[in-house]
C-alpha atoms as a PDB file:
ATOM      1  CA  UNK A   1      -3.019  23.428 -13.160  1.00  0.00           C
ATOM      2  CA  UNK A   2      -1.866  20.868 -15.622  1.00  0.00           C
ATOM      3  CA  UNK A   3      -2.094  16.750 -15.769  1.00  0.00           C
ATOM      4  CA  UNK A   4      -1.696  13.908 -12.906  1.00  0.00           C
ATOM      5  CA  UNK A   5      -0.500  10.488 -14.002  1.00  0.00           C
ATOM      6  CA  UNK A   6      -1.143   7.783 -12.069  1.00  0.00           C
ATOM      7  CA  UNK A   7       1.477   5.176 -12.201  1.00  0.00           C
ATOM      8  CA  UNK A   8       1.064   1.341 -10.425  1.00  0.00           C
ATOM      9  CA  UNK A   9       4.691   0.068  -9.811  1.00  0.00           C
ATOM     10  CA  UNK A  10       4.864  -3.499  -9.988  1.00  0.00           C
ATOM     11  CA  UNK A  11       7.495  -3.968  -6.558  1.00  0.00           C
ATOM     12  CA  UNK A  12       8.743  -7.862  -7.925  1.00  0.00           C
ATOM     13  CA  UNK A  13      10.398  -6.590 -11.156  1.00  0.00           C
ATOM     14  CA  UNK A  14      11.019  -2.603  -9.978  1.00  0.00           C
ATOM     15  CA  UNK A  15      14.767  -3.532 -10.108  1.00  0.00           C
ATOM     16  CA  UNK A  16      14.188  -3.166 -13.553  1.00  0.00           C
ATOM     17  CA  UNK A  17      13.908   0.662 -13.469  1.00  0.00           C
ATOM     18  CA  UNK A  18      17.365   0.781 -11.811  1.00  0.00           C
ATOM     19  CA  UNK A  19      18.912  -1.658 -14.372  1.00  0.00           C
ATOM     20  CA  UNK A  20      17.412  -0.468 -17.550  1.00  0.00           C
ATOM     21  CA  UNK A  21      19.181   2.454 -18.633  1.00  0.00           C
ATOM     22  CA  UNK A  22      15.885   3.635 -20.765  1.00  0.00           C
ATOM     23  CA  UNK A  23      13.366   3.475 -18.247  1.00  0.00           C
ATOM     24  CA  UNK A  24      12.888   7.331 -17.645  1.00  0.00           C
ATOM     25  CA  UNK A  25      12.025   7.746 -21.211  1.00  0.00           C
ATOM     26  CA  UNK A  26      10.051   4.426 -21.850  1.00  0.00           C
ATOM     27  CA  UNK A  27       7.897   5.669 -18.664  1.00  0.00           C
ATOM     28  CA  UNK A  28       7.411   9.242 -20.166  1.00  0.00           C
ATOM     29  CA  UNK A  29       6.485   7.429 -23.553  1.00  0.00           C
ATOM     30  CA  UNK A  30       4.163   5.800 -21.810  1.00  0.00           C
ATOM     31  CA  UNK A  31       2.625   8.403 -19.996  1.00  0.00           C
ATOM     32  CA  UNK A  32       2.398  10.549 -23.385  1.00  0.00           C
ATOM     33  CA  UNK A  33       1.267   7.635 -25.286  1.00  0.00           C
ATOM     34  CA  UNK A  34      -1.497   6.990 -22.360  1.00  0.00           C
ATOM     35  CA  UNK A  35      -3.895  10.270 -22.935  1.00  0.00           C
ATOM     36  CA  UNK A  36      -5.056   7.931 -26.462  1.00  0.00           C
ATOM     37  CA  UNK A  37      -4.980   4.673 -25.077  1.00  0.00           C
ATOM     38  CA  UNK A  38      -5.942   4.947 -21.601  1.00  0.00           C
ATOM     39  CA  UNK A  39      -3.467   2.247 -20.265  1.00  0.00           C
ATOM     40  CA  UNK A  40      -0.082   1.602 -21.317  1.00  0.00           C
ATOM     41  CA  UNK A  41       2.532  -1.133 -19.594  1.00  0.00           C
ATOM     42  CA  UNK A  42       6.219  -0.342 -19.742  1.00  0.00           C
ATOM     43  CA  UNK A  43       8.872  -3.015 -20.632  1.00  0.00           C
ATOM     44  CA  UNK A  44      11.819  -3.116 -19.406  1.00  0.00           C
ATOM     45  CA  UNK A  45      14.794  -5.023 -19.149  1.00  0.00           C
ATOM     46  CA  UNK A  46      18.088  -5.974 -17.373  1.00  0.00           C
ATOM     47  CA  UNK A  47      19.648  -7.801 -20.568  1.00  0.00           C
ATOM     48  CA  UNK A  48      18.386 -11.520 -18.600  1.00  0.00           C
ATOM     49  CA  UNK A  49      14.710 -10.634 -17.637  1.00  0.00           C
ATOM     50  CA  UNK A  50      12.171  -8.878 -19.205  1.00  0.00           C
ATOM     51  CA  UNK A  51       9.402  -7.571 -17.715  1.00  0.00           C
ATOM     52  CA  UNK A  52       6.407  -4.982 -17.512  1.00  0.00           C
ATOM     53  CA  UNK A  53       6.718  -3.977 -13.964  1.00  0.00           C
ATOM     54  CA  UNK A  54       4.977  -0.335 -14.572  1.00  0.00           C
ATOM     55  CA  UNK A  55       1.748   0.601 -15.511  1.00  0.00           C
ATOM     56  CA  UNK A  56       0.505   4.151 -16.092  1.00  0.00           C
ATOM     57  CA  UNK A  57      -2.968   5.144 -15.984  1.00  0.00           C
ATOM     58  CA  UNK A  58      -4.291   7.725 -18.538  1.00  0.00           C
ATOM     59  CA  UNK A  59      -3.213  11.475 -17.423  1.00  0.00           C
ATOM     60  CA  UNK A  60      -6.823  13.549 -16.217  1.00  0.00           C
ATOM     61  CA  UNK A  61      -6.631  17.262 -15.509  1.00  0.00           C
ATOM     62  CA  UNK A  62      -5.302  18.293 -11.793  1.00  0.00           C
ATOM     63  CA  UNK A  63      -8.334  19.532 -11.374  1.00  0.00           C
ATOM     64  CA  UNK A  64     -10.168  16.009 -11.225  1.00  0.00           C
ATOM     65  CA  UNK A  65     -10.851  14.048  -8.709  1.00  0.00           C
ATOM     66  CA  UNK A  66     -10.340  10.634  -9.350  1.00  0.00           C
ATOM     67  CA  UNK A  67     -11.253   6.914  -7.473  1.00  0.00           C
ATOM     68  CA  UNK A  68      -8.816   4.532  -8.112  1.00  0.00           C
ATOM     69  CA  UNK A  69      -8.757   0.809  -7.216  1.00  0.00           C
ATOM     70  CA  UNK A  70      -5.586  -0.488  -7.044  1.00  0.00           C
ATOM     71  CA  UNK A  71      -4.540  -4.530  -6.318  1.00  0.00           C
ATOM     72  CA  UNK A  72      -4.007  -7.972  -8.182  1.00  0.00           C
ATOM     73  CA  UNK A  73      -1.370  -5.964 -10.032  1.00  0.00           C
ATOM     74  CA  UNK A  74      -3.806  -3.918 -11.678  1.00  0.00           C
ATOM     75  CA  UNK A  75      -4.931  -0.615 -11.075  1.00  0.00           C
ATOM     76  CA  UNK A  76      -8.567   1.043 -12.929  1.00  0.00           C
ATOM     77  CA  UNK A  77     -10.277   3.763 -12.454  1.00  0.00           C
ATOM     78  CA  UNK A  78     -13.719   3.893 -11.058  1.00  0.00           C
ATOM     79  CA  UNK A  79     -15.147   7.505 -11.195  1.00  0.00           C
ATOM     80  CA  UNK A  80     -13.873  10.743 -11.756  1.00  0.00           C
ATOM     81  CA  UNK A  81     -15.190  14.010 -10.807  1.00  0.00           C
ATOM     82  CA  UNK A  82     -14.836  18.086 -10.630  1.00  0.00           C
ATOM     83  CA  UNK A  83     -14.645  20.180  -7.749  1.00  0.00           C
ATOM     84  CA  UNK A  84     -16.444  17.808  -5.230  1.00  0.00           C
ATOM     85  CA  UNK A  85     -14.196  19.829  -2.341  1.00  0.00           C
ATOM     86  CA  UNK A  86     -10.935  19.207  -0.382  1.00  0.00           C
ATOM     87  CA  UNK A  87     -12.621  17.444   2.931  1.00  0.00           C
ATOM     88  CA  UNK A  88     -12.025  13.742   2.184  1.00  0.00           C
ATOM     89  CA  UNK A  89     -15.592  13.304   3.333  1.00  0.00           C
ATOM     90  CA  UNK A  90     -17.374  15.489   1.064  1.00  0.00           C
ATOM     91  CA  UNK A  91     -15.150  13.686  -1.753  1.00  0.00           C
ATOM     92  CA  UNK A  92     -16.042   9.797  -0.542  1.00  0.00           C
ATOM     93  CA  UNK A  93     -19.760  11.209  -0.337  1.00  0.00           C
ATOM     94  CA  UNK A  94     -19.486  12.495  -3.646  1.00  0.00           C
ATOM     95  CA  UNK A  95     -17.631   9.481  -5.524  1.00  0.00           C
ATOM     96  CA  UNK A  96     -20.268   7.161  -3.593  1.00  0.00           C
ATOM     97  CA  UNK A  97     -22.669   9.649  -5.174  1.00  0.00           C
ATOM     98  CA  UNK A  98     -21.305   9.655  -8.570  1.00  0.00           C
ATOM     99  CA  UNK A  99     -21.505   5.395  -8.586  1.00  0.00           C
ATOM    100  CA  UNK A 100     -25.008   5.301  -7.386  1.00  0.00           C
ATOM    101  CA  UNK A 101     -24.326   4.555  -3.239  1.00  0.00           C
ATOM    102  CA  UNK A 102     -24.804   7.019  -0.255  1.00  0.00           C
ATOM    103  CA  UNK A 103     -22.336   6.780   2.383  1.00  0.00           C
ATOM    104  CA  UNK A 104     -23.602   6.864   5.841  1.00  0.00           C
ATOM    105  CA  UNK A 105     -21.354   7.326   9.121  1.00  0.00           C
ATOM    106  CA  UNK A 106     -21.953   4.541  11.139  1.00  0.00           C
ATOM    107  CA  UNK A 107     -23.077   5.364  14.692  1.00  0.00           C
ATOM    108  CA  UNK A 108     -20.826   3.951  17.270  1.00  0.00           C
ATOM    109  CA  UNK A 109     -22.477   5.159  20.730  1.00  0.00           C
ATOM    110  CA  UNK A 110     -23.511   2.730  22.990  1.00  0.00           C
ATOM    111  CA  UNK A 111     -26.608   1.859  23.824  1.00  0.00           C
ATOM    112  CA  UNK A 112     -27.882   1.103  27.538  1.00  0.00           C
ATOM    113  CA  UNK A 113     -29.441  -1.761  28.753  1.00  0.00           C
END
């Protein structure tokens, strides 16, 4: 099945992966370099700025399931699991699971009065 990679693109520098002629390979580095470090930043530049505008997440079999939070131009993993199913239900149910909360559908029919 092989690896996924999650990557968190930083959108106020990304002009730096157009303008820096080595950002393909600095990104693959990073993404090799990632399985022993867990996180990894990428610099790159445009010869006036420089900037770390990518950051890749350490690689986990495709066969993983994986909760990521992503914001405040961070992203970190929260739990990661193995065949918990393909229903996105079943997977929130078993994340919530895995992190010591139980997810419970709320119940939206009206009562009457």
């Amino acid at each position: 099945m092989g690896y996924n990679t999650p990557i968190l693109v930083l959108n106020d520098t990304a002009d730096l992966l157009r303008s820096d002629a080595n950002a393909g390979p600095k990104i693959l580095d990073a993404i090799l370099e990632s399985h022993r470090t867990k996180t990894q930043s990428v610099t790159l530049t445009n010869g006036r700025l420089i900037a770390s505008p990518v950051i890749v997440l350490e690689p986990k079999h495709a066969d993983a399931t994986r909760l990521l939070v992503v914001g405040q131009n961070s992203i970190e993993e929260l739990a990661e699991l193995w065949y918990c199913g393909s229903k996105p239900e079943d997977v929130l149910k078993a994340l919530a699971d895995k992190l010591g909360y139980r997810v419970v559908k709320k119940n939206h029919a009206k009562t009457k009065e």
